[in-house]
N, C-alpha and C. Protein backbone atom coordinates (compact mmCIF):
# COMPACT_ATOMS: atom_id res chain seq x y z
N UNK A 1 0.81 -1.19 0.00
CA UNK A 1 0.00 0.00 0.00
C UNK A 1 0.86 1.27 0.00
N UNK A 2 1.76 1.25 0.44
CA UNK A 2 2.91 2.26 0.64
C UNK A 2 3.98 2.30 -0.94
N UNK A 3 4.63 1.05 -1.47
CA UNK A 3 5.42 0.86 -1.77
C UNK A 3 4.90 0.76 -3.36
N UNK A 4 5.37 1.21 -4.41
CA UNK A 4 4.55 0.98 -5.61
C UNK A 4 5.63 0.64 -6.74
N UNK A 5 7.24 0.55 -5.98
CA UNK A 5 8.29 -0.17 -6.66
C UNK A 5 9.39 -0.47 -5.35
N UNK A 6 10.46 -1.38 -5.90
CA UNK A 6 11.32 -1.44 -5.18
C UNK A 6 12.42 -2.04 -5.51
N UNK A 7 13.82 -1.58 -6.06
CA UNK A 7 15.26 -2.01 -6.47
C UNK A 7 16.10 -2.13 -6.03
N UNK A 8 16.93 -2.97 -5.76
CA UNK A 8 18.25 -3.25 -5.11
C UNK A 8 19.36 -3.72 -5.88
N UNK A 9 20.05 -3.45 -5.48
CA UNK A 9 21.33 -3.35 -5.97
C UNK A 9 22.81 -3.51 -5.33
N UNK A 10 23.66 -4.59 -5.49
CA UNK A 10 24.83 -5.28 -4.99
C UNK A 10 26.11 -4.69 -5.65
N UNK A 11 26.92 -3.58 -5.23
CA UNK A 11 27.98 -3.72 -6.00
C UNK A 11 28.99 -4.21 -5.25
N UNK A 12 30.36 -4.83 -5.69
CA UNK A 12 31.30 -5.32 -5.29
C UNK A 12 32.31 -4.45 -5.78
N UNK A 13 33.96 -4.60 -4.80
CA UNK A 13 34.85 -3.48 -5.16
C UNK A 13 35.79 -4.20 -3.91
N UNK A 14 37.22 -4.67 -4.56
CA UNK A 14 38.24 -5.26 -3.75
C UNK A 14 39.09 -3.56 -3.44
N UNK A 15 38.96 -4.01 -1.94
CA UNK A 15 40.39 -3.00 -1.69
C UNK A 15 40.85 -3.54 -0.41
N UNK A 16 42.61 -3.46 -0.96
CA UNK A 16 43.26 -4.22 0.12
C UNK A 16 43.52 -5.70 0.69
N UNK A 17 42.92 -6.66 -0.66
CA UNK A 17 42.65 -7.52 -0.69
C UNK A 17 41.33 -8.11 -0.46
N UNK A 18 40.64 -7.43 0.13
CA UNK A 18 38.92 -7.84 0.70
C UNK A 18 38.07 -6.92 0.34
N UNK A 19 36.97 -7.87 0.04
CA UNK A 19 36.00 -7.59 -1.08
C UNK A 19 34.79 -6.77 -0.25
N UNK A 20 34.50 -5.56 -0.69
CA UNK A 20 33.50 -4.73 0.03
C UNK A 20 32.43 -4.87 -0.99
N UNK A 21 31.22 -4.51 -0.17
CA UNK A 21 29.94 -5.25 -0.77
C UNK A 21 28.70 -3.82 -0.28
N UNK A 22 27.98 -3.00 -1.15
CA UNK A 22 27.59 -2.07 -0.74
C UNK A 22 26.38 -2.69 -1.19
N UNK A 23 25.05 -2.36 -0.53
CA UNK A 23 23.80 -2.75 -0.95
C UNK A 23 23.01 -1.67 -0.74
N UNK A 24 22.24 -1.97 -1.91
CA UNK A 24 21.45 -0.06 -2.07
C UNK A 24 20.16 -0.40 -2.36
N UNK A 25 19.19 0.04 -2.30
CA UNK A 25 18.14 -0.08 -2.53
C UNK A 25 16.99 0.89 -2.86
N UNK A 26 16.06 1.07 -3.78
CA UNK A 26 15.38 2.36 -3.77
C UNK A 26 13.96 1.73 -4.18
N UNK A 27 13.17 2.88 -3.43
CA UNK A 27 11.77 2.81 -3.01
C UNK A 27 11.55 3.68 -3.66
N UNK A 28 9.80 3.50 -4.38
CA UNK A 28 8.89 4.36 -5.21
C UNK A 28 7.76 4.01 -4.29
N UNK A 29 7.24 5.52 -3.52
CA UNK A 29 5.88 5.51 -2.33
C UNK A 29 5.54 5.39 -3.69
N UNK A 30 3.96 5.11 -3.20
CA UNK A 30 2.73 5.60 -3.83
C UNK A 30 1.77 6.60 -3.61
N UNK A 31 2.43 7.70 -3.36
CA UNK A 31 2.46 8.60 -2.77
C UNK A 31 3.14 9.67 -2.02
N UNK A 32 3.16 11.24 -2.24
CA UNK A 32 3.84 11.53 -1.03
C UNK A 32 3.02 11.94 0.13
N UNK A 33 1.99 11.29 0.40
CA UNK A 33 1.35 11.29 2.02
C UNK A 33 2.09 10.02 2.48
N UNK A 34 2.76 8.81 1.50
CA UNK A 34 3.27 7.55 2.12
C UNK A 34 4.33 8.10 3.25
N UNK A 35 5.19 9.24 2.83
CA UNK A 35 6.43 9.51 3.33
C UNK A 35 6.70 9.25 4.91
N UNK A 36 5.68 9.97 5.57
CA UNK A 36 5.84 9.82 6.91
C UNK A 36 6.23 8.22 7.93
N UNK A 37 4.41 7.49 6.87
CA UNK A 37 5.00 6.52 7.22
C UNK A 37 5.65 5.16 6.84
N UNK A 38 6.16 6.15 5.66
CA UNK A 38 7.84 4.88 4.92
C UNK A 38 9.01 4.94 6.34
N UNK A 39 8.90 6.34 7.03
CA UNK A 39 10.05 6.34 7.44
C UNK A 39 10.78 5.46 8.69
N UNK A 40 9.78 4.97 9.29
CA UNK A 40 10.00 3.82 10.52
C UNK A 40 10.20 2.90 9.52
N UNK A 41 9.52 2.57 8.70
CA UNK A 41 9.70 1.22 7.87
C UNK A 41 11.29 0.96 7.39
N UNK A 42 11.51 2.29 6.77
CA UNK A 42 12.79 2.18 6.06
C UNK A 42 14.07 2.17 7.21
N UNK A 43 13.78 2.77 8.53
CA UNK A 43 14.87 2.04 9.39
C UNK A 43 14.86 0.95 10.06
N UNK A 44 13.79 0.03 9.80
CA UNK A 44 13.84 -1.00 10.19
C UNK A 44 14.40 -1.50 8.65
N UNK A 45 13.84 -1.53 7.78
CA UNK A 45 14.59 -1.80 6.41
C UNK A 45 15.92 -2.18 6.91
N UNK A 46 16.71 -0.84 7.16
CA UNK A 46 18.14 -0.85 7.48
C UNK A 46 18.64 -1.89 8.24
N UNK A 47 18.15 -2.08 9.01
CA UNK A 47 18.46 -3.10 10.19
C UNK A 47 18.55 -4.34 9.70
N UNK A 48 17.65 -4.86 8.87
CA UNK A 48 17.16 -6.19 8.26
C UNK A 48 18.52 -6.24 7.43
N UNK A 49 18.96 -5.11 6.46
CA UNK A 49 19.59 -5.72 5.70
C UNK A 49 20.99 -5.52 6.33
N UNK A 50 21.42 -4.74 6.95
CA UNK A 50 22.64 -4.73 8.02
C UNK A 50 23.15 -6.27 8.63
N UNK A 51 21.79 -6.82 9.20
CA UNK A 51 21.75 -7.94 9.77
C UNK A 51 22.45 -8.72 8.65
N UNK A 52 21.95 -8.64 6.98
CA UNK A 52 22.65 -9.87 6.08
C UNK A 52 24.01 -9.57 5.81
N UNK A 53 23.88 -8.56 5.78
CA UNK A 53 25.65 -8.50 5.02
C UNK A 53 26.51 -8.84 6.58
N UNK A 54 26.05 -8.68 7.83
CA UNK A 54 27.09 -9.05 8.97
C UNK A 54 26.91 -10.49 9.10
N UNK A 55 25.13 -11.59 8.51
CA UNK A 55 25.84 -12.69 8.25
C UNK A 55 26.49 -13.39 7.10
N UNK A 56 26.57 -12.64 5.83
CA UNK A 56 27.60 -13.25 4.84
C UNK A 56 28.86 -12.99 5.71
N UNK A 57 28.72 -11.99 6.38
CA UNK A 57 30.74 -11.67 6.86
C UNK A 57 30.96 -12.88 7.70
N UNK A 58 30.33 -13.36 8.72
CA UNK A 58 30.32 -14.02 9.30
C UNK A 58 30.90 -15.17 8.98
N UNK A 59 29.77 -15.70 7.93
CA UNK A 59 30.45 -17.02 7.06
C UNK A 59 31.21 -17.38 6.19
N UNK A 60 31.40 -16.00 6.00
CA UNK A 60 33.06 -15.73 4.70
C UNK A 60 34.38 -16.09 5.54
N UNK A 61 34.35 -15.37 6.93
CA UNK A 61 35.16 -15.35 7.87
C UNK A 61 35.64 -16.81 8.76
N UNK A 62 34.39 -17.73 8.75
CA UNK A 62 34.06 -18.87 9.65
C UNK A 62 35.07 -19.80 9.27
């Protein structure tokens, strides 16, 4: 109801020998009355995907 697209995107980039991994993502409201409340959503967003890339590190590392 909020969300009326949504893209992500993985780039990779070695420096120093180890591979950094940036993940991006972009949202189309359906609306700008959505804005207000995209914005709790989208820091929990953050969190969720924080959580994956610390467990790929995890198991790259293991």
């Amino acid at each position: 109801m909020l969300v009326q697209s949504g893209t992500g995107n993985w780039d990779f980039s070695e420096e120093e020998g180890s591979t950094w991994i940036v993940w991006t993502y972009t949202f189309g409201l359906t609306s700008p009355l959505a804005y207000p409340l995209a914005i709790p959503i989208v820091r929990l967003f953050n969190g969720w995907l924080q959580q994956g890339l610390d467990a790929i590190r995890a198991e790259l590392l293991a």
